[in-house]
C-alpha atoms as a PDB file:
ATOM      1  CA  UNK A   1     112.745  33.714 237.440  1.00  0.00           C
ATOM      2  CA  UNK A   2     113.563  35.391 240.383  1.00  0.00           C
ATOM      3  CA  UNK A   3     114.553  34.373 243.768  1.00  0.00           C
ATOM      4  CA  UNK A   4     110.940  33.376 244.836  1.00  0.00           C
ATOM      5  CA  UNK A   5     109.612  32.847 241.413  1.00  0.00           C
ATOM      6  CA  UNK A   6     108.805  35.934 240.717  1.00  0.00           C
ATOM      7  CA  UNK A   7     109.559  37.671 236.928  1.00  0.00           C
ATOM      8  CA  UNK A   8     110.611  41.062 238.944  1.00  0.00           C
ATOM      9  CA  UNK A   9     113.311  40.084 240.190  1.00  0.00           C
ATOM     10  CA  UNK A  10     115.348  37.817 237.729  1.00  0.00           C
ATOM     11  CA  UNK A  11     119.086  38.372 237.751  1.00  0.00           C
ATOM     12  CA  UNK A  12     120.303  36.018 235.969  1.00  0.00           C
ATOM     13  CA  UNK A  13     121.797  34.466 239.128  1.00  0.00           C
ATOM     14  CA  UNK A  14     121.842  30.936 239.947  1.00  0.00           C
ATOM     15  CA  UNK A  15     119.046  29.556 242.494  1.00  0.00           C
ATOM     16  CA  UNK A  16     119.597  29.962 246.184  1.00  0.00           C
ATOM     17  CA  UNK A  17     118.800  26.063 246.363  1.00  0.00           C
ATOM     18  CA  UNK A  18     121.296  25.121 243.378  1.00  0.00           C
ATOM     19  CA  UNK A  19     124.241  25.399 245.293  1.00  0.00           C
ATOM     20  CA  UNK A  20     125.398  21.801 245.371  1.00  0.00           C
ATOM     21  CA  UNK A  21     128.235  22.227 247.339  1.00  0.00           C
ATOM     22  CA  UNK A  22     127.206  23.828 250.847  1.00  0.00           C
ATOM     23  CA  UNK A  23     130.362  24.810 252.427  1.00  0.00           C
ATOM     24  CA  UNK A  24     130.636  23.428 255.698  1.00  0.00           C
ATOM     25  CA  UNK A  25     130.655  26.542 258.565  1.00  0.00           C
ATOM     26  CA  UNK A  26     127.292  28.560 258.912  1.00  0.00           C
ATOM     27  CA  UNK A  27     129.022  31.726 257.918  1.00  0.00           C
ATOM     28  CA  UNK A  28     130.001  30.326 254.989  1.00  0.00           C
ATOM     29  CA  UNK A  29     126.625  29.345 253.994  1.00  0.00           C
ATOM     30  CA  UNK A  30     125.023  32.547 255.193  1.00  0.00           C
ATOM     31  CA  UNK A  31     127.634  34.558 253.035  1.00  0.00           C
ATOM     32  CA  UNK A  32     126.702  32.816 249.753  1.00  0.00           C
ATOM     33  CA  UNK A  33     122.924  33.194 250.528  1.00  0.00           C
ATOM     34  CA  UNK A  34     123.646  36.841 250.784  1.00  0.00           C
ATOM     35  CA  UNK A  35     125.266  36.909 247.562  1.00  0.00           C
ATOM     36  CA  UNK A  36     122.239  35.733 245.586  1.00  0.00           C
ATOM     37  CA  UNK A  37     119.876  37.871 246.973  1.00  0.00           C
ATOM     38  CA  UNK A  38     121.949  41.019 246.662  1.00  0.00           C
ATOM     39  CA  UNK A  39     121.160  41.979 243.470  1.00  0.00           C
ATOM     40  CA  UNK A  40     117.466  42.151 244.366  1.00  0.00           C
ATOM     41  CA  UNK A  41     118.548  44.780 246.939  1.00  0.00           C
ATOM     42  CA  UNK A  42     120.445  46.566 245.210  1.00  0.00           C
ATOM     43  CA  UNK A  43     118.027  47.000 242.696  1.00  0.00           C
ATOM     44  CA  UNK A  44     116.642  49.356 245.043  1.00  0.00           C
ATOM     45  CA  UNK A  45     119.367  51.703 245.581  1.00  0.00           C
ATOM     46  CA  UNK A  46     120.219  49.435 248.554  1.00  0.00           C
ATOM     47  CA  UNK A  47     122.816  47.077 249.838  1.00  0.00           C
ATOM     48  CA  UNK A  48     123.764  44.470 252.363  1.00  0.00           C
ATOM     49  CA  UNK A  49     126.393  44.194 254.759  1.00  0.00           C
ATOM     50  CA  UNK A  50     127.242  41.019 256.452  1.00  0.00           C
ATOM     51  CA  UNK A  51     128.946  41.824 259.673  1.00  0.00           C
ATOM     52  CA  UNK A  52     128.861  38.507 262.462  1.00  0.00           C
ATOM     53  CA  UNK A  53     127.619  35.215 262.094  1.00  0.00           C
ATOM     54  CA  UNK A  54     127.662  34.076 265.390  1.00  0.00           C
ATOM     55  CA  UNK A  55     127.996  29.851 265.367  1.00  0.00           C
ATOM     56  CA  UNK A  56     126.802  29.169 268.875  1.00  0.00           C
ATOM     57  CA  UNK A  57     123.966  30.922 268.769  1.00  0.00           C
ATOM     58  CA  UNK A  58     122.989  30.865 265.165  1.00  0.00           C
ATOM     59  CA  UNK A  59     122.453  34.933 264.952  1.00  0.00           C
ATOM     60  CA  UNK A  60     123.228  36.822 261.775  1.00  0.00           C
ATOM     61  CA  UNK A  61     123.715  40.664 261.963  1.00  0.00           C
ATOM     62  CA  UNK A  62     123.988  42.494 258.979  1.00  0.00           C
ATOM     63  CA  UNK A  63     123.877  46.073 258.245  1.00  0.00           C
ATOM     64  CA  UNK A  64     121.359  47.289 255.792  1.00  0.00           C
ATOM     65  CA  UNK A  65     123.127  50.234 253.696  1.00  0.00           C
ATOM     66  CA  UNK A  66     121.984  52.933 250.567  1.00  0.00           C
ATOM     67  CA  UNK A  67     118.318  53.343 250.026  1.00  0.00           C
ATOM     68  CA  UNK A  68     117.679  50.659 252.923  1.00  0.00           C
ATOM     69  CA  UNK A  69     118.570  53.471 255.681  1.00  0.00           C
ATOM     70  CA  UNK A  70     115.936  56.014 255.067  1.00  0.00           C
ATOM     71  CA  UNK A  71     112.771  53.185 253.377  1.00  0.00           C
ATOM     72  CA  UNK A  72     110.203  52.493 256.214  1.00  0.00           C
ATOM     73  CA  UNK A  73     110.093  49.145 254.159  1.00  0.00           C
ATOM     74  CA  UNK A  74     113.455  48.215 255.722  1.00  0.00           C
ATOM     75  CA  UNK A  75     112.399  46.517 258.840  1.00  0.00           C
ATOM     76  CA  UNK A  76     109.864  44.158 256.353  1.00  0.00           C
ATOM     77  CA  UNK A  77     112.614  44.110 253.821  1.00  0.00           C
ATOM     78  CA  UNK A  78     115.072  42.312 256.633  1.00  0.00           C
ATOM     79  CA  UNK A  79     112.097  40.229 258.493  1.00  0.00           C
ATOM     80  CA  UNK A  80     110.138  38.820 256.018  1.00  0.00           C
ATOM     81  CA  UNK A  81     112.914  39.186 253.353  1.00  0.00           C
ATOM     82  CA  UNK A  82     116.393  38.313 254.302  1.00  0.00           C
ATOM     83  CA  UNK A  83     115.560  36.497 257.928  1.00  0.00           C
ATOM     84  CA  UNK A  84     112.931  34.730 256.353  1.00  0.00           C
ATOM     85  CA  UNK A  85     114.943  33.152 253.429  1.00  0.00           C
ATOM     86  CA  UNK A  86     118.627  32.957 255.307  1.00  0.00           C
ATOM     87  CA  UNK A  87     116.189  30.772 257.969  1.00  0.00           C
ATOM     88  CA  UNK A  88     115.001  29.065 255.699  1.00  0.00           C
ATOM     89  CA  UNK A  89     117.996  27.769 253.081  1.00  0.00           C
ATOM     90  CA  UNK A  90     120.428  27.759 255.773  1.00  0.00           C
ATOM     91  CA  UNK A  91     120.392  25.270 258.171  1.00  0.00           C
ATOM     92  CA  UNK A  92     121.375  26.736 261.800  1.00  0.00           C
ATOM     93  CA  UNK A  93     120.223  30.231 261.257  1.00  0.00           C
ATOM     94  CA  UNK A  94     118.185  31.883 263.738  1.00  0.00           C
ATOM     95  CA  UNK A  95     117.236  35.281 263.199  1.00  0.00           C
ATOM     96  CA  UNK A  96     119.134  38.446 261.218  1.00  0.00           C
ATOM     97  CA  UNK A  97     119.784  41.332 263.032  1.00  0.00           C
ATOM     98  CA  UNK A  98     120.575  44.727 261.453  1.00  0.00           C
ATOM     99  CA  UNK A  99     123.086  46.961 263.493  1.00  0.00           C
ATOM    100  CA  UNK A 100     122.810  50.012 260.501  1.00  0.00           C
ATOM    101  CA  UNK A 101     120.637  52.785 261.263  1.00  0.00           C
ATOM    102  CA  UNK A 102     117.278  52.856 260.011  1.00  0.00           C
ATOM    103  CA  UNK A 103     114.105  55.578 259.698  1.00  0.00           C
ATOM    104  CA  UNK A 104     112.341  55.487 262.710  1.00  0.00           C
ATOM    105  CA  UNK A 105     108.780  54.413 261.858  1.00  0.00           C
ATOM    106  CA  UNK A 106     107.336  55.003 265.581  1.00  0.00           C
ATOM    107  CA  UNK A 107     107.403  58.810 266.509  1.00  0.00           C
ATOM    108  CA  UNK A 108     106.868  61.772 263.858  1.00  0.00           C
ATOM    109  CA  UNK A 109     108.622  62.554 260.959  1.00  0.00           C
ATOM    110  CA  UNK A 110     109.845  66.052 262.635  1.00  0.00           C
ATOM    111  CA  UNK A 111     112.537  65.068 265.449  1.00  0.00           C
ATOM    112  CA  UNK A 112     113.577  67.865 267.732  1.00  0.00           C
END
């Protein structure tokens, strides 16, 4: 199964809940979250970057890198994606972040 149970997205990875051993700082954590949802990413031509976990505040930025620049699905893809499971399996996190450049969804596709 995939990461959420899903049959589309099985890589043979372990479970993001199946690490036992939680390492004990936040970046830590967040790092080996990362790791098991990578392949899923990638899988799309895509990548992630982890750049700053910042412990006070509990912000993640990451930069979103391949594919990920130029898909309007990016901004989903990091909200309701990444954020949404980092948030949720690591304890601490607030929100994710992306510093990378990505398509600009709001004005036309012709930029002058």
């Amino acid at each position: 199964m995939g990461v959420d149970g899903d049959r589309g997205c099985d890589t043979g990875v372990m479970p993001i809940d199946a690490v036992a051993e939680r390492p004990a700082d936040l970046h830590s954590r967040v790092e080996s979250v990362i790791e098991v949802i990578r392949p899923a990413i990638q899988a799309d031509e895509g990548d992630i970057v982890l750049v700053e976990v910042d412990e006070a505040t509990g912000e993640v930025v990451v930069e979103l890198v391949g594919a990920c620049v130029a898909c309007p699905a990016s901004d989903q893809t990091l909200k309701a994606g990444i954020e949404r499971i980092l948030m949720g399996r690591v304890p601490g996190v607030t929100g994710v972040r992306n510093i990378g450049e990505t398509l600009d969804t709001d004005g036309t596709a012709v930029s002058l």
